[in-house]
Every structure is written in C-alpha cells, then in structure tokens.
N, C-alpha and C. Protein backbone atom coordinates (compact mmCIF):
# COMPACT_ATOMS: atom_id res chain seq x y z
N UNK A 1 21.61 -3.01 -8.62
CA UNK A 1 20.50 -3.32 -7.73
C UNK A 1 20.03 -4.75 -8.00
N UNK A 2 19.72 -5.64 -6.33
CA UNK A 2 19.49 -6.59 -6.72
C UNK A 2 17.94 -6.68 -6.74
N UNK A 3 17.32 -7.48 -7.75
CA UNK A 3 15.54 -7.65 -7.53
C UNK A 3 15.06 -8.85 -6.93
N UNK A 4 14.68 -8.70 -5.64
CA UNK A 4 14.03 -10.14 -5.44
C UNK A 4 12.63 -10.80 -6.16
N UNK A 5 12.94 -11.73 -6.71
CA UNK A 5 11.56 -12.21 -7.05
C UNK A 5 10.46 -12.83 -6.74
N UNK A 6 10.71 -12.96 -5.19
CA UNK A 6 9.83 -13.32 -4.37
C UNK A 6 8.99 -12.20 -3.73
N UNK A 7 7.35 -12.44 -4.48
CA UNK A 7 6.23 -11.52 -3.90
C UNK A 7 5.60 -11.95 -2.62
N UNK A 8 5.26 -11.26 -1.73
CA UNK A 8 4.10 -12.14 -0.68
C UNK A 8 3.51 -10.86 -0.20
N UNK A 9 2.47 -10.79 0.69
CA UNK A 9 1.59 -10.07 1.71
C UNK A 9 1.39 -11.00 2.79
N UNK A 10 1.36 -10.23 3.77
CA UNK A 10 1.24 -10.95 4.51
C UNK A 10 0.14 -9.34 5.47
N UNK A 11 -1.16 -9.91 6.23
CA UNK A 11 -1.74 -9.09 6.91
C UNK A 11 -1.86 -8.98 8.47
N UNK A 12 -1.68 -8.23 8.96
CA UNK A 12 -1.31 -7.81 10.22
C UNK A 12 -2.66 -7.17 11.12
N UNK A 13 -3.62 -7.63 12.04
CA UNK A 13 -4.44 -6.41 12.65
C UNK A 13 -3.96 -5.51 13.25
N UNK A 14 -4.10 -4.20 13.79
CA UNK A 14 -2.94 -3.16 14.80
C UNK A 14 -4.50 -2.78 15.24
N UNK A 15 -4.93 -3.12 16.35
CA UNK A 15 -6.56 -2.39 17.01
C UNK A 15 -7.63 -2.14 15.55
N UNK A 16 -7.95 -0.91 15.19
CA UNK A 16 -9.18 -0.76 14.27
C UNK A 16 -8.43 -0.73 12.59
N UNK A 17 -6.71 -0.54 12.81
CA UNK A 17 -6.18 -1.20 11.31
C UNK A 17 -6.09 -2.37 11.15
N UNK A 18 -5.78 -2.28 9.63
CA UNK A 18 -5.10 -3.36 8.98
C UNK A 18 -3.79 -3.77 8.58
N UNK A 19 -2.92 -3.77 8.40
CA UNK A 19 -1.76 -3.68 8.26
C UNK A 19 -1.29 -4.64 7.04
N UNK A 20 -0.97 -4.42 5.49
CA UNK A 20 -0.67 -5.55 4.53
C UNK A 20 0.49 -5.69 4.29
N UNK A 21 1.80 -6.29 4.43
CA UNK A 21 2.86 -6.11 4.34
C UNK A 21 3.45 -6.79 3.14
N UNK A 22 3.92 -6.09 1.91
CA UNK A 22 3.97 -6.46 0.52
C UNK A 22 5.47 -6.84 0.59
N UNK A 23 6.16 -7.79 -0.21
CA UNK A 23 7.44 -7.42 -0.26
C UNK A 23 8.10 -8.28 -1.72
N UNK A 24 8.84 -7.74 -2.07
CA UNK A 24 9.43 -8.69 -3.60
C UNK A 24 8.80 -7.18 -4.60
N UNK A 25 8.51 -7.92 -5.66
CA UNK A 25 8.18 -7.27 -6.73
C UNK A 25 7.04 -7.35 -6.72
N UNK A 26 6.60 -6.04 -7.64
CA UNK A 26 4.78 -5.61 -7.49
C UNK A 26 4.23 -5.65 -9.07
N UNK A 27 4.56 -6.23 -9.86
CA UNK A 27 4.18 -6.03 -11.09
C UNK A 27 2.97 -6.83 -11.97
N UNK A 28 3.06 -6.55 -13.34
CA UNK A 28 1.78 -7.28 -13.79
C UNK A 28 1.49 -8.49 -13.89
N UNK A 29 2.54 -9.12 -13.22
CA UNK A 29 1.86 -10.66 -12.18
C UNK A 29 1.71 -10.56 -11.14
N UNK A 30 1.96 -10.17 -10.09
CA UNK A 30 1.39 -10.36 -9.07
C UNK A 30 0.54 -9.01 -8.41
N UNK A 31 0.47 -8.23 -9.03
CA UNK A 31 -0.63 -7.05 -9.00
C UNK A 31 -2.02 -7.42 -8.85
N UNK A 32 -2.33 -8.33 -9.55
CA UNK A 32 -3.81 -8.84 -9.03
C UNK A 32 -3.85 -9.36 -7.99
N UNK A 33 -2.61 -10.50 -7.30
CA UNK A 33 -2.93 -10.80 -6.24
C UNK A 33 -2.89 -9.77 -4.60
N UNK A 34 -2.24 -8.63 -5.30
CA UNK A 34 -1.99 -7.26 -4.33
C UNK A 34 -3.80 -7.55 -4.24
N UNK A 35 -3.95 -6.73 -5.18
CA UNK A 35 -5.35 -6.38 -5.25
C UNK A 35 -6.71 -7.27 -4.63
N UNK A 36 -6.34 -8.43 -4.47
CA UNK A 36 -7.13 -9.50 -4.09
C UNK A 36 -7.19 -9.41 -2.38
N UNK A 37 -5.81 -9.34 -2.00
CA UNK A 37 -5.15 -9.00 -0.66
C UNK A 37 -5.98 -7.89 0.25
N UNK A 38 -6.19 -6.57 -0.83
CA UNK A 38 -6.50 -5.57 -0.52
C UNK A 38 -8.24 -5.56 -0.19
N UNK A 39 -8.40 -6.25 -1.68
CA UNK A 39 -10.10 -6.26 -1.29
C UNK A 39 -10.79 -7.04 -0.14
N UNK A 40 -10.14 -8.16 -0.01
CA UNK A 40 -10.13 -9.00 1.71
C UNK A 40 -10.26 -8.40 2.68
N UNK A 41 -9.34 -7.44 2.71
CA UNK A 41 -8.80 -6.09 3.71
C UNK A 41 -10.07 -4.98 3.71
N UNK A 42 -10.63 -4.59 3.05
CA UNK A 42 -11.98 -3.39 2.34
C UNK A 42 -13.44 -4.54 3.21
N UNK A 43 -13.04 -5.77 2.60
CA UNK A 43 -14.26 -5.64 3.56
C UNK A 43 -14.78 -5.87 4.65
N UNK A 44 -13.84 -5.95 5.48
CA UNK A 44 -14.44 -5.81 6.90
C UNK A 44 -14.34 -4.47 7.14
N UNK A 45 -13.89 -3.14 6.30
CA UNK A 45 -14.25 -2.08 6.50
C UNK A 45 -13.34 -1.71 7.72
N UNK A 46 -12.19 -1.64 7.78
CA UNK A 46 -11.28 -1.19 8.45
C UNK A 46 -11.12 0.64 8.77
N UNK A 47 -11.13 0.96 10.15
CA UNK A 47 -11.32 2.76 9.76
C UNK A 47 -10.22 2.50 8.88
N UNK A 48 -8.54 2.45 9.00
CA UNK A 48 -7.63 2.62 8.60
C UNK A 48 -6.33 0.95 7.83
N UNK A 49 -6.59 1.13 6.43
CA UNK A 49 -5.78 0.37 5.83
C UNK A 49 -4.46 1.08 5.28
N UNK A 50 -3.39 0.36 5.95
CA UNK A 50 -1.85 0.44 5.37
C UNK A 50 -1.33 -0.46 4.98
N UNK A 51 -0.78 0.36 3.48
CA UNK A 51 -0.57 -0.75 2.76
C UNK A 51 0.87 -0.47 3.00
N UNK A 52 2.10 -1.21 3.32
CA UNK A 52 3.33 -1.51 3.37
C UNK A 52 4.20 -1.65 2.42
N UNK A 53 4.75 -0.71 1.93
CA UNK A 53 5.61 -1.41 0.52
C UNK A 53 7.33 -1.21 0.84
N UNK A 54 7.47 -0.95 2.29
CA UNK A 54 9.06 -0.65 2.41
C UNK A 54 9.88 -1.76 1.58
N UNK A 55 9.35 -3.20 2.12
CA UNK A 55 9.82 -4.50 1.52
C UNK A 55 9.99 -4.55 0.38
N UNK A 56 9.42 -3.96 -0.77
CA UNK A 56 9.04 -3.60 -2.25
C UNK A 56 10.19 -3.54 -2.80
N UNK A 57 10.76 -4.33 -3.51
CA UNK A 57 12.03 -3.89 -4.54
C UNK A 57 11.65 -3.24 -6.05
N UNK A 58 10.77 -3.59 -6.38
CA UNK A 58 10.27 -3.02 -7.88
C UNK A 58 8.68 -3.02 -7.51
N UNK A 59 8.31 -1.70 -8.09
CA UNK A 59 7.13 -1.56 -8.08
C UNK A 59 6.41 -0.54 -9.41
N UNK A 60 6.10 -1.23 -10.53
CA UNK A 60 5.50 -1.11 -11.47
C UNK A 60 3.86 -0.59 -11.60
N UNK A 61 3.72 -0.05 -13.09
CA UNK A 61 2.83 0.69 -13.46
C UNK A 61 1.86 -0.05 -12.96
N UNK A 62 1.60 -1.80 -13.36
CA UNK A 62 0.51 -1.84 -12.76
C UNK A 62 0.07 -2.02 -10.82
N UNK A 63 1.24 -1.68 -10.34
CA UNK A 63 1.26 -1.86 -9.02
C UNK A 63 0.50 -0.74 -9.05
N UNK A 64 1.14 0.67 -9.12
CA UNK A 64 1.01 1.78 -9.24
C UNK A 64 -1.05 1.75 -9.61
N UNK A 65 -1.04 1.54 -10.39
CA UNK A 65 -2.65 1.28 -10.89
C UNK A 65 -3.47 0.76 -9.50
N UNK A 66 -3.41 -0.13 -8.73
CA UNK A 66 -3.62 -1.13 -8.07
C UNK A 66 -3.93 0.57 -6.86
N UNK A 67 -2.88 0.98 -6.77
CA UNK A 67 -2.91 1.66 -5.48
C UNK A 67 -4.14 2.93 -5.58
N UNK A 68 -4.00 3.17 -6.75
CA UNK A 68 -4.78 4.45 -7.53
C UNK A 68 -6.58 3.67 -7.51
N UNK A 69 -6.72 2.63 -7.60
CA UNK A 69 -7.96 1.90 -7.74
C UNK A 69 -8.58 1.84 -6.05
N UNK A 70 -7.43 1.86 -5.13
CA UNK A 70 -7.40 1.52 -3.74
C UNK A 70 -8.09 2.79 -3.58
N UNK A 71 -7.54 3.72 -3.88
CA UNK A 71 -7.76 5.01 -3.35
C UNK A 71 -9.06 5.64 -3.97
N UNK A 72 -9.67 5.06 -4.62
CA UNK A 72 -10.62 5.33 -5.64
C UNK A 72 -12.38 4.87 -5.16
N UNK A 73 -11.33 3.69 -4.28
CA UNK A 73 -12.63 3.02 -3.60
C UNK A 73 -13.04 3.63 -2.12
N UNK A 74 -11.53 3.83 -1.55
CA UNK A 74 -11.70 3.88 -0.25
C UNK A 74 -11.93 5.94 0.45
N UNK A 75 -12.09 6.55 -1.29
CA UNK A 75 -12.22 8.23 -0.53
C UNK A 75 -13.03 8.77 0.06
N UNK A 76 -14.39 7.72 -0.26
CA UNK A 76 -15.75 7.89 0.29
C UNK A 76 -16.32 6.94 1.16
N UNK A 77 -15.07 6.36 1.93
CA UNK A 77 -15.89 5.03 2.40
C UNK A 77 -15.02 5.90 4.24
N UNK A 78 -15.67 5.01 5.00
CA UNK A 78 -14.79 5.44 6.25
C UNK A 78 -13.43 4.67 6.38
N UNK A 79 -13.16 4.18 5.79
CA UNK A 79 -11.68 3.29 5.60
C UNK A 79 -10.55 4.92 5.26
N UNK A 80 -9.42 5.06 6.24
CA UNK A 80 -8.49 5.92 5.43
C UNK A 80 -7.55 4.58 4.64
N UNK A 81 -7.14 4.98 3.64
CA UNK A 81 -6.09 4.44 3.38
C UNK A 81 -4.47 5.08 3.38
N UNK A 82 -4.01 4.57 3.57
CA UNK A 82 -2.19 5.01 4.19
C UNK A 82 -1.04 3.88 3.46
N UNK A 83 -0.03 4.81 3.02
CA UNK A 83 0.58 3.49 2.27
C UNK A 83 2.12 4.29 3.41
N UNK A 84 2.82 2.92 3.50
CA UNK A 84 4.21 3.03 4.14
C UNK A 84 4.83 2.65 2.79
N UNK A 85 6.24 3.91 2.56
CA UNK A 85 7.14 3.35 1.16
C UNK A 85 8.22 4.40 1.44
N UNK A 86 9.39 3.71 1.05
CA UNK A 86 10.09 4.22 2.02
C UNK A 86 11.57 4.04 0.85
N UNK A 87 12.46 4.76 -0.11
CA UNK A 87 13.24 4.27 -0.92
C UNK A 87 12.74 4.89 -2.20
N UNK A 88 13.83 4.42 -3.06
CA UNK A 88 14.06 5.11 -4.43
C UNK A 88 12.68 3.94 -5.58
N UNK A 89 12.68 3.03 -4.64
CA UNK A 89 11.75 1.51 -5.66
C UNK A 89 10.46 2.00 -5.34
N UNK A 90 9.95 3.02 -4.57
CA UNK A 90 8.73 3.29 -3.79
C UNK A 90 8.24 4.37 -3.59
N UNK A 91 9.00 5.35 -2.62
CA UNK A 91 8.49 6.63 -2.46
C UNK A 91 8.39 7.55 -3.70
N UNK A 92 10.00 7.40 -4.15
CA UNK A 92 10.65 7.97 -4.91
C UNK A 92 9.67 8.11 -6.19
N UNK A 93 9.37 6.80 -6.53
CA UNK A 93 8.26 6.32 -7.47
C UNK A 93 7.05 6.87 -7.38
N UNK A 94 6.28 6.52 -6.46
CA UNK A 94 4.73 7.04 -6.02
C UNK A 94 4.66 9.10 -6.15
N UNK A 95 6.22 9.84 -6.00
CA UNK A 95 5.81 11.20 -5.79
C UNK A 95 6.24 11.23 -6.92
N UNK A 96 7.01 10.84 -8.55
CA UNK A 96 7.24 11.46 -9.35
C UNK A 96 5.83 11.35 -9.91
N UNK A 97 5.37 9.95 -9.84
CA UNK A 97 4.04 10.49 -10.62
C UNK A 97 2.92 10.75 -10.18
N UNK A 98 3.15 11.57 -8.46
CA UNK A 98 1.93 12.12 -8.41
C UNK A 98 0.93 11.52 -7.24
N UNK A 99 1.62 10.44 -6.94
CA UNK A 99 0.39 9.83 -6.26
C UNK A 99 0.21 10.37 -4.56
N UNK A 100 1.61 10.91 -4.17
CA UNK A 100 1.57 11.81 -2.82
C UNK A 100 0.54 13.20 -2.81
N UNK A 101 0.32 13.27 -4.50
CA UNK A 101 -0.92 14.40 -3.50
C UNK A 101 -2.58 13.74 -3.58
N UNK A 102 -2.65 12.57 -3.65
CA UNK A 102 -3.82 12.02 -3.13
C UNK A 102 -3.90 10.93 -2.48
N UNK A 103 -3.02 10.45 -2.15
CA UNK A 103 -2.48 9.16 -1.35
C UNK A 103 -1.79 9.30 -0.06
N UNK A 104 -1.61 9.42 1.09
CA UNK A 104 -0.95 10.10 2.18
C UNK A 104 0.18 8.76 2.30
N UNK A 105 1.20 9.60 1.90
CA UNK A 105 2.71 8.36 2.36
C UNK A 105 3.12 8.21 3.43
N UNK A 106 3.58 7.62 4.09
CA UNK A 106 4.54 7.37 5.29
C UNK A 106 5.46 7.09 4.74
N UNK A 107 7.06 7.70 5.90
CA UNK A 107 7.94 6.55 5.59
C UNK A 107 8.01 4.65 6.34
N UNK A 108 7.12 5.22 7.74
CA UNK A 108 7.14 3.41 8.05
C UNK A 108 5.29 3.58 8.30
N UNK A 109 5.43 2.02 8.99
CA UNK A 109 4.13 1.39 9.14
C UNK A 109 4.14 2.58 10.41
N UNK A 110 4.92 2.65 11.41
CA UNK A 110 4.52 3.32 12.64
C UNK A 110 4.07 4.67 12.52
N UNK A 111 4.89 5.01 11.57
CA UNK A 111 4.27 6.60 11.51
C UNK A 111 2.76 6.11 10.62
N UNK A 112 2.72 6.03 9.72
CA UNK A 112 0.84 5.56 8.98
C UNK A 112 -0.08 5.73 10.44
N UNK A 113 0.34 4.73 11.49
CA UNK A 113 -0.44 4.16 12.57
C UNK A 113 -0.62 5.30 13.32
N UNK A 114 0.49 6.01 13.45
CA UNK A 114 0.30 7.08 14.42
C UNK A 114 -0.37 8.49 13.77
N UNK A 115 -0.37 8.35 12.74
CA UNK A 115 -1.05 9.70 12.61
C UNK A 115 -2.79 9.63 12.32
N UNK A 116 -3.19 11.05 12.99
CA UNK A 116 -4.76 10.80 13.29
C UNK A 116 -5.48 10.34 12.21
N UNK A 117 -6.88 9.91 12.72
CA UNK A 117 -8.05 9.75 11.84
C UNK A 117 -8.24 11.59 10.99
N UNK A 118 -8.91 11.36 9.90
CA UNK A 118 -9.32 13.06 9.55
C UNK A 118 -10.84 13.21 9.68
C-alpha cells in the first residue's frame, strides 16, 4: 500500500450542509489542523456536517480522537454529524473500534446527504 503524504480539506456548502473533504493522511500532525477545519465548520452551526474521509489513506489514533471530540460536541447541538469512509484505511478502522455505534457512517458523501434529519 501506497501512503500519500499529502493532507488537505477542502469545504464544500450542499444547501443547510457542510461538506469537509479530507484526503492524504490524518495523523498526529495534521489532526489539529482536521480539527481547526471542523471547528470553522461548528460555527456557523450547520443542521448537518460531513466529514469525508473516502480520500483518507491512513487514518490514525489521533484522527480517530478528533472524530470522537466532533461527536462529543455536536450530540446536543442541532448540527448532525455524518462521516463518509469508505475502505480498509477508514471504515474498516472507525467499526473495529467502535466508532459506528455512535457516529453514523456512510459509504459516500451522497448517501450522508441523502439520508434524513432525526
């Protein structure tokens, strides 16, 4: 497997979402700038933030942390949060340890978008 080492986000509006599109590696360098990305995103108070990680080649504990902090903020706020991850660097990752039963996965951005408000 090859790892790209090029990180970026890049943010997308879709009507009342947000759309963050991550791609490269997610780790304990550039995890804060996820997080920086994200909080930008939180405050204009979006009903619905998706975070994108199909692009994601490695995605580490502290990525992993990052998403768990996301979800921490946003369970009581009217923001859903929705992550698209899609692969063995991502999905695969996020359900061994757990994070699919409090995190709602997609496999793409379209499905996140399409499924209802709760």
């Amino acid at each position: 497997m090859v790892r790209s080492e090029e990180f970026s986000v890049s943010r997308r509006d879709a009507g009342e979402a947000v759309v963050l599109q991550v791609s490269g590696v997610v780790d304990i360098i550039t995890a804060p700038s996820l997080a920086t990305h994200i909080d930008v995103a939180l405050a204009g108070t979006p009903a619905v933030l998706v975070i994108d990680l199909t692009d994601v080649d490695f995605l580490s504990s502290a990525g992993i942390t990052v998403l768990v902090e996301v979800h921490r903020l946003t369970e009581n706020s009217p923001t859903s949060l929705r992550v698209a991850a899609d692969g063995s660097a991502t999905s695969r990752t996020l359900r061994i340890v757990g994070l699919d039963e409090f995190i709602d996965l997609y496999p793409t951005v379209t499905d996140a978008l399409d499924a209802r408000l709760p």
